[in-house]
C-alpha atoms as a PDB file:
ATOM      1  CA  UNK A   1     -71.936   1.616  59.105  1.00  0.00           C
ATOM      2  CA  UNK A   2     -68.369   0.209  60.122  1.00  0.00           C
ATOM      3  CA  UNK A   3     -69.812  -1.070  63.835  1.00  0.00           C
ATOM      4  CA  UNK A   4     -72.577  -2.829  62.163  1.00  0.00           C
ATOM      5  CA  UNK A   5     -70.758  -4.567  59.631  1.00  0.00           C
ATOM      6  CA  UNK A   6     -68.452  -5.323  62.621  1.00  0.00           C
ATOM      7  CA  UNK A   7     -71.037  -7.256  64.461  1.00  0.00           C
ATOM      8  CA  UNK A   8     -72.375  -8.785  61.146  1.00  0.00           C
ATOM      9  CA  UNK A   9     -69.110  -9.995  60.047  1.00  0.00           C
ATOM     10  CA  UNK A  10     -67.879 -11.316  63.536  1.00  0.00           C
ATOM     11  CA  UNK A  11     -71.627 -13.240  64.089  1.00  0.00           C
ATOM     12  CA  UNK A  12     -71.027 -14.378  60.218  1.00  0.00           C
ATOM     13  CA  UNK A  13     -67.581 -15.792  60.951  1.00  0.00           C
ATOM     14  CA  UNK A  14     -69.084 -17.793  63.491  1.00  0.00           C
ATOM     15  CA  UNK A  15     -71.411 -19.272  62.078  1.00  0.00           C
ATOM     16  CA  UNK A  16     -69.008 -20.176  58.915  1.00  0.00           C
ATOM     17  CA  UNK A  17     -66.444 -21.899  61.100  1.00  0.00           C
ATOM     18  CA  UNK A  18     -69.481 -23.629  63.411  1.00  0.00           C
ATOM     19  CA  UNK A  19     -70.328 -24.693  59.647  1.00  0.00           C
ATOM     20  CA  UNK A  20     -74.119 -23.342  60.086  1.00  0.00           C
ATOM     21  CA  UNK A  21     -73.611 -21.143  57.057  1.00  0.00           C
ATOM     22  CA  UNK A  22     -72.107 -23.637  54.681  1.00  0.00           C
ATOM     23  CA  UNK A  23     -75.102 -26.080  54.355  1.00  0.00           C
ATOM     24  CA  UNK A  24     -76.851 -22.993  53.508  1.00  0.00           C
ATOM     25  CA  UNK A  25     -78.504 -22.581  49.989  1.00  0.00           C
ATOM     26  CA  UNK A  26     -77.324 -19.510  48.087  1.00  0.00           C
ATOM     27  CA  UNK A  27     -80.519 -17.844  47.791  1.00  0.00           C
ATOM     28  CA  UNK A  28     -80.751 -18.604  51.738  1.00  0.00           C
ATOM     29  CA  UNK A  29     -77.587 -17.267  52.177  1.00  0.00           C
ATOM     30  CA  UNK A  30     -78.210 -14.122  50.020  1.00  0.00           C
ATOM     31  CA  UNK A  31     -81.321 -13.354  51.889  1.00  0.00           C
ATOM     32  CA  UNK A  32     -80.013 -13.575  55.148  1.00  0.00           C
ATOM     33  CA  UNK A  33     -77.149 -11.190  54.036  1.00  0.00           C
ATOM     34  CA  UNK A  34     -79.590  -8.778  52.811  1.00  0.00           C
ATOM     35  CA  UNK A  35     -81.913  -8.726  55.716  1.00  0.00           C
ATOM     36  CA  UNK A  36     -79.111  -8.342  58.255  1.00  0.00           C
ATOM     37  CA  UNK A  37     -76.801  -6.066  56.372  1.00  0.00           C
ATOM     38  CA  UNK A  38     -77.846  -4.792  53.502  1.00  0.00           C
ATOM     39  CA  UNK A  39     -81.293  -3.233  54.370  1.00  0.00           C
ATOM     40  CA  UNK A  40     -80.912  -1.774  58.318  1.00  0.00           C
ATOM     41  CA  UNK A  41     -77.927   0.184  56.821  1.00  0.00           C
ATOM     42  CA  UNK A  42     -79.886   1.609  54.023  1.00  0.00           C
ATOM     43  CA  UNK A  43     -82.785   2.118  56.014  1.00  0.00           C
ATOM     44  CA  UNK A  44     -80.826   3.927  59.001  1.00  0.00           C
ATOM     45  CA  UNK A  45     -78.643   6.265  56.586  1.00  0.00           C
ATOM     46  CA  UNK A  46     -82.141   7.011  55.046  1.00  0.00           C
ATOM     47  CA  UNK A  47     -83.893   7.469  58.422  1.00  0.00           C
ATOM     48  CA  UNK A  48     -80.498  10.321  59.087  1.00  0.00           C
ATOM     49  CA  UNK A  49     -80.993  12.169  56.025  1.00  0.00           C
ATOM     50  CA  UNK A  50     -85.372  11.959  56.385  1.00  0.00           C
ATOM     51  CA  UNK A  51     -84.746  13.444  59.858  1.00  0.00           C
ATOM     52  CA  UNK A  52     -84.688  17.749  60.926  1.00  0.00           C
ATOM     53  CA  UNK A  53     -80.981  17.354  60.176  1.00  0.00           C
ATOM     54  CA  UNK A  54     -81.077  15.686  56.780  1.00  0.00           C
ATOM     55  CA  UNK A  55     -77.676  14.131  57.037  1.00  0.00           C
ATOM     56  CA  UNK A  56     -75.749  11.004  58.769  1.00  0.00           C
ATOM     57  CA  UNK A  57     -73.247  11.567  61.448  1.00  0.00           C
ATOM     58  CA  UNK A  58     -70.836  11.584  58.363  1.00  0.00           C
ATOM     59  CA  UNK A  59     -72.680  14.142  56.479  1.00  0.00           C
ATOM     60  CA  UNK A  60     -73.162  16.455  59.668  1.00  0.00           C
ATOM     61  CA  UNK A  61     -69.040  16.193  60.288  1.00  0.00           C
ATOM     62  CA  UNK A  62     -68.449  17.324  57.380  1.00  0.00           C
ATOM     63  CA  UNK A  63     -70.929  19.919  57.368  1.00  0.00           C
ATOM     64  CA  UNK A  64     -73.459  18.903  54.305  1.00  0.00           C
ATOM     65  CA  UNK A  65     -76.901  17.963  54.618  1.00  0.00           C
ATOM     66  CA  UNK A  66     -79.333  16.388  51.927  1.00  0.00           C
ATOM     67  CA  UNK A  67     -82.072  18.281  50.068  1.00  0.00           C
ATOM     68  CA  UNK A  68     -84.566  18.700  48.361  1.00  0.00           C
ATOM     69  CA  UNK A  69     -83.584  19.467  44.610  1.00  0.00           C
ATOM     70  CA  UNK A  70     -85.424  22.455  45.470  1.00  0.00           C
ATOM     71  CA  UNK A  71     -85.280  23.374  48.618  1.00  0.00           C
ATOM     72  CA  UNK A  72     -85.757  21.896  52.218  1.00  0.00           C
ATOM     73  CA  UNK A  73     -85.108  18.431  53.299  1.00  0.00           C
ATOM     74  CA  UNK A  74     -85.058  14.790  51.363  1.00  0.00           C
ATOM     75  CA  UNK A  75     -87.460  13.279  54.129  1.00  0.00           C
ATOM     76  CA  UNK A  76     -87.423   9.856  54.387  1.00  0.00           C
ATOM     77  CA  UNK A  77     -89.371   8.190  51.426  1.00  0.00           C
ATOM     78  CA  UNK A  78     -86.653  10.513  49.111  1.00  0.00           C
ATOM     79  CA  UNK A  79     -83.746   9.633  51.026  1.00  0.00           C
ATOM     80  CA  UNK A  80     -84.273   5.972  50.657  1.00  0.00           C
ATOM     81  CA  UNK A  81     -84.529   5.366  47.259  1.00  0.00           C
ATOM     82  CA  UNK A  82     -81.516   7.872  47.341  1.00  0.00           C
ATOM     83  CA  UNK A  83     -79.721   5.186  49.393  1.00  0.00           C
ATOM     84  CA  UNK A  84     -81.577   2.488  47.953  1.00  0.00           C
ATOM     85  CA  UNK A  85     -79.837   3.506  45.085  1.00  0.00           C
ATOM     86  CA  UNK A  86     -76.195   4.331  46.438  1.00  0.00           C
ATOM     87  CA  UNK A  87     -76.204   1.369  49.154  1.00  0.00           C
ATOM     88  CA  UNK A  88     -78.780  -0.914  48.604  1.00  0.00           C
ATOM     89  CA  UNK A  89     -78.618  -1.545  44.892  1.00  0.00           C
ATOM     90  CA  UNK A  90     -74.985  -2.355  43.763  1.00  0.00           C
ATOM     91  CA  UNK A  91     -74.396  -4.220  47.381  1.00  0.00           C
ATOM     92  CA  UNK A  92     -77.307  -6.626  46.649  1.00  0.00           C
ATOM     93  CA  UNK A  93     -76.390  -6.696  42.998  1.00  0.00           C
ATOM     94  CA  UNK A  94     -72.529  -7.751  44.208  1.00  0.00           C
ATOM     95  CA  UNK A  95     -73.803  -9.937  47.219  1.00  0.00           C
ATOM     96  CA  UNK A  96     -76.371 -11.616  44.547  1.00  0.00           C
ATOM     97  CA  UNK A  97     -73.600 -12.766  41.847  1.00  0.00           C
ATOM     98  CA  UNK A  98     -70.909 -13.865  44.633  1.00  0.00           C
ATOM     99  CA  UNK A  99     -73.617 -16.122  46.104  1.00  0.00           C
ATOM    100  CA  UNK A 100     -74.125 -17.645  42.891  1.00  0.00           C
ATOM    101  CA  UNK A 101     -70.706 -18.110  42.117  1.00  0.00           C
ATOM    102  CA  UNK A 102     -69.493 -18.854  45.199  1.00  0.00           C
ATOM    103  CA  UNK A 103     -68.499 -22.610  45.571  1.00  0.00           C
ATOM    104  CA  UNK A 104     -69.187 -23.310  41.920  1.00  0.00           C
ATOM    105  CA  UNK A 105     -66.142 -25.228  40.115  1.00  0.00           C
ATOM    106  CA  UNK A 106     -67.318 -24.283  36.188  1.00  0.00           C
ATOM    107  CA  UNK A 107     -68.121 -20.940  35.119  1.00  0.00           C
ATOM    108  CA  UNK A 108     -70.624 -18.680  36.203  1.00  0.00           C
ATOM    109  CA  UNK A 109     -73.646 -18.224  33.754  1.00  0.00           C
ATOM    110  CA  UNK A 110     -73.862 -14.946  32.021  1.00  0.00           C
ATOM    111  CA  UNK A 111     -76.344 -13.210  34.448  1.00  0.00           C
ATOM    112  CA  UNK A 112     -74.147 -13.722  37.247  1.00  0.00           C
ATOM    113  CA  UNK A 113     -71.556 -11.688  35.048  1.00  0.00           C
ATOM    114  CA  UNK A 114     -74.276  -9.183  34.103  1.00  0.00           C
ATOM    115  CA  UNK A 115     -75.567  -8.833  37.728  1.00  0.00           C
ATOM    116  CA  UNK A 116     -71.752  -7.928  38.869  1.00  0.00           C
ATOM    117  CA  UNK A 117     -70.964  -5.902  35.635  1.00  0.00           C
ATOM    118  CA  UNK A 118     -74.323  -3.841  36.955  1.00  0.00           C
ATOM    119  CA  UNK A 119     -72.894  -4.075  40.267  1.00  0.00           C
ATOM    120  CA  UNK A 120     -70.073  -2.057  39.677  1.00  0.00           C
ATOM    121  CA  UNK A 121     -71.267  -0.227  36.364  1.00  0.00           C
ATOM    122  CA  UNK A 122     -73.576   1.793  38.829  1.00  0.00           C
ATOM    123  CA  UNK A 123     -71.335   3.508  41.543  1.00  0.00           C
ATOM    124  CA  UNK A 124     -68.795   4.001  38.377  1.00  0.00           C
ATOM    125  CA  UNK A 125     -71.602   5.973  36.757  1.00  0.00           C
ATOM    126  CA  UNK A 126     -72.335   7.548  39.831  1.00  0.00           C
ATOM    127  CA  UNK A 127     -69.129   8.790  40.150  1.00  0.00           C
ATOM    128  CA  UNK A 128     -68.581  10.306  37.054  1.00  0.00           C
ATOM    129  CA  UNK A 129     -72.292  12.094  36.926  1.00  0.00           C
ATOM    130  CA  UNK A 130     -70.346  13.772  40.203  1.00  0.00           C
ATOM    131  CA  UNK A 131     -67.488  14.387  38.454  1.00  0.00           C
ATOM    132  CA  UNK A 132     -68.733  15.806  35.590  1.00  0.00           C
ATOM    133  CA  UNK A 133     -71.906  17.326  36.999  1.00  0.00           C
ATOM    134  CA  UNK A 134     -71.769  18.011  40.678  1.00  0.00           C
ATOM    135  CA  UNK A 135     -74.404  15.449  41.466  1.00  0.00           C
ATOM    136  CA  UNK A 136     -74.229  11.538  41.221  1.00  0.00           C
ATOM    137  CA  UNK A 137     -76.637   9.314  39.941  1.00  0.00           C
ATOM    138  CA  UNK A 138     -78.854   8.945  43.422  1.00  0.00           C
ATOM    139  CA  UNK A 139     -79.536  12.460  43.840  1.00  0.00           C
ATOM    140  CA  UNK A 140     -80.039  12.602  39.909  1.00  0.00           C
ATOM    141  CA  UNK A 141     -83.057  10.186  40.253  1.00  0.00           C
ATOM    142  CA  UNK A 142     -84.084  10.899  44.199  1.00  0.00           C
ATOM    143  CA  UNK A 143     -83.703  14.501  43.168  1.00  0.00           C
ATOM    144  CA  UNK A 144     -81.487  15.138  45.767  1.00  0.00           C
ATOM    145  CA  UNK A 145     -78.816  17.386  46.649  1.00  0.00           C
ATOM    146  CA  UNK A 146     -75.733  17.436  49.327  1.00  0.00           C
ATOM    147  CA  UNK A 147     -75.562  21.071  49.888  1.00  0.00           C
ATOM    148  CA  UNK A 148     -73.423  22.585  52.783  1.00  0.00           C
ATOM    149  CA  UNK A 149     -74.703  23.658  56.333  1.00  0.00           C
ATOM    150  CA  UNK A 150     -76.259  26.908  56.228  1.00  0.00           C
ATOM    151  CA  UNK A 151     -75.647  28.816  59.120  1.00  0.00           C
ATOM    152  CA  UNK A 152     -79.041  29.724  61.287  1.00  0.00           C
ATOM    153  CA  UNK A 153     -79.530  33.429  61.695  1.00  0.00           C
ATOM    154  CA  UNK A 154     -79.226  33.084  65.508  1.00  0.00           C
ATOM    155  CA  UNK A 155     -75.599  32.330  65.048  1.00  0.00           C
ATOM    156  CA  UNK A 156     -75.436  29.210  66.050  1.00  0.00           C
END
């Protein structure tokens, strides 16, 4: 994820100090940041865990792939609303109420405070369904799993 968002940010902070990006309308804005950022790395952590492996470079480091809740891999339609849920979500949730209250001089209406309460109200429940359960709230509804690496019977 980091060298994308490297490349996003850098081509972003261009086009902010060129000024392209400040005549742009919020929604614009917030579209553009979804289609560039948002989406590929949702869709390419979901194409990782759809694929023979089941995990990201991340997950196979650390030796943990994603599954089935019973048994075999997520594939790809189950791994993305899996990180639909854990990326996509609460980053487009965030990315939505900044854009609205970005550049705004009176307060922000109350769905823009809803929208970012939501934004962080989800990983926070997340977390504790992990803590408390073993599983947070994407593999809850993907019905998912991160399970460690069995070892094949050839031994390697």
């Amino acid at each position: 994820m980091l060298p994308w968002i490297g490349v996003v940010a850098a081509a972003g902070a261009v086009l902010w100090v060129t000024g392209v990006t400040r005549v742009l309308d919020p929604l614009v804005g917030n579209i553009v940041g979804f289609v560039t950022l948002i989406a590929p790395i949702t869709v390419t952590a979901s194409g990782f865990e759809g694929r023979h492996r089941h995990a990201t470079p991340g997950k196979r480091a650390l030796r943990v792939t994603v599954e089935r809740s019973i048994g075999g891999g997520a594939g790809f339609a189950r791994s993305l609303v899996r990180n639909g849920i854990k990326y996509g979500l609460p980053w487009e949730l965030g990315h939505t109420a900044v854009f609205a209250w970005f550049g705004t001089t009176t307060a922000p209406p109350l769905w823009v405070t809803v929208v970012l309460v939501l934004a962080y109200a989800i990983p926070i429940v997340s977390l504790g369904l992990l803590l408390v359960t073993g599983r947070a709230l994407h593999d809850w509804v993907a019905r998912t799993t991160v399970a460690p690496v069995v070892a094949s019977a050839g031994g390697g």
